[in-house]
Protein backbone atom coordinates (compact mmCIF):
# COMPACT_ATOMS: atom_id res chain seq x y z
CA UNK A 1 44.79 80.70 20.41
CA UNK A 2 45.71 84.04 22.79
CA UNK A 3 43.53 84.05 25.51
CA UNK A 4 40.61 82.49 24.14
CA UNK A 5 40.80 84.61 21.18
CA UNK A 6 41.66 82.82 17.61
CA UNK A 7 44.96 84.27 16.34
CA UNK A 8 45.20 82.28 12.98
CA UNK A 9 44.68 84.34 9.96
CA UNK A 10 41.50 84.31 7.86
CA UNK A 11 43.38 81.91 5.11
CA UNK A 12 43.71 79.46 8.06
CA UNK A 13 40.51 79.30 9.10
CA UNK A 14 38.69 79.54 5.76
CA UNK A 15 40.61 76.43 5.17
CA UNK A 16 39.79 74.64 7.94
CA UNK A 17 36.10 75.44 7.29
CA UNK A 18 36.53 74.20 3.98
CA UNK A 19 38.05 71.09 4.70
CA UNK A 20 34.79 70.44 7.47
CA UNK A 21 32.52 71.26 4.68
CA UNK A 22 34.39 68.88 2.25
CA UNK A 23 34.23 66.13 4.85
CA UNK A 24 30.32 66.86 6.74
CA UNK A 25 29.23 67.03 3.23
CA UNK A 26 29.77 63.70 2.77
CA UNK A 27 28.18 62.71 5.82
CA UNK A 28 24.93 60.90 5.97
CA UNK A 29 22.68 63.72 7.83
CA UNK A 30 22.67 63.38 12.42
CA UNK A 31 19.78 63.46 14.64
CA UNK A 32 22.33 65.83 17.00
CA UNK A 33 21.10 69.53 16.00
CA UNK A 34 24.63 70.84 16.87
CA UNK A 35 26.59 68.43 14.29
CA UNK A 36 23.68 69.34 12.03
CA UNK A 37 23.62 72.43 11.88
CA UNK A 38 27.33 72.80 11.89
CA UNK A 39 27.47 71.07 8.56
CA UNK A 40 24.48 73.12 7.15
CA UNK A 41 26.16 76.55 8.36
CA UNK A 42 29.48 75.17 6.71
CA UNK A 43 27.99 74.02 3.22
CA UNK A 44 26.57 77.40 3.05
CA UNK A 45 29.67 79.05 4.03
CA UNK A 46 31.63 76.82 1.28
CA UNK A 47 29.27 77.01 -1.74
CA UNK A 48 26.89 79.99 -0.77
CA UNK A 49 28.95 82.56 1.17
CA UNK A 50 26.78 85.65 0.25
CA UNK A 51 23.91 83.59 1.65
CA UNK A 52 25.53 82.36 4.84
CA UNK A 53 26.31 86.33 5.42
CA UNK A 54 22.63 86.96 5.05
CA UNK A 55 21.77 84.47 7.30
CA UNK A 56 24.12 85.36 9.69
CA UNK A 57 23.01 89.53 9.85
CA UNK A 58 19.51 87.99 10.01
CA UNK A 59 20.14 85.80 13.08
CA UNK A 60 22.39 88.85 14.46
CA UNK A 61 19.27 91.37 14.33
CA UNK A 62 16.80 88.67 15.57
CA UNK A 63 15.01 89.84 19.15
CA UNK A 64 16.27 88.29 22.37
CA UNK A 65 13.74 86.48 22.62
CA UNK A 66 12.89 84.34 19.32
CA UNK A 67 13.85 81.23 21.15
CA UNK A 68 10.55 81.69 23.06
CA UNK A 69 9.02 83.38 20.72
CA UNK A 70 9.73 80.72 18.23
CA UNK A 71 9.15 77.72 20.74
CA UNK A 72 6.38 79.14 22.97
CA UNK A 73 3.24 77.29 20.67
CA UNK A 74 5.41 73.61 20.60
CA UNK A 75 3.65 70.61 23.04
């Protein structure tokens, strides 16, 4: 890493991201939404990639606000 900015090449990290998908998918599912959703995004990612893309331009357009939006009618 340069300056906070990840220098390894796309083969590297693919890898890497395949090797955490191989290993969280084997992983009974967590309570933590961070760990979880770190294994969903990186299932998808391994066996869905043209979905995770989707995903990700959908979460990219989303309005700054859908965290309230989305949260505003919870107890």
């Amino acid at each position: 890493m340069e300056a906070g900015i990840d220098t390894r090449t796309w083969e590297e990290r693919h890898e890497e991201i395949r090797t955490y998908a191989r290993d969280a998918y084997e992983l009974p599912p967590q309570f933590d939404p961070a760990t979880e959703v770190n294994r969903i995004r990186a299932y998808l990612y391994d066996n869905y990639p043209q979905i995770a893309a989707a995903l990700a331009v959908f979460l990219h357009e989303m309005p700054p606000t859908w965290r309230e939006d989305l949260f505003h009618h919870l107890p």
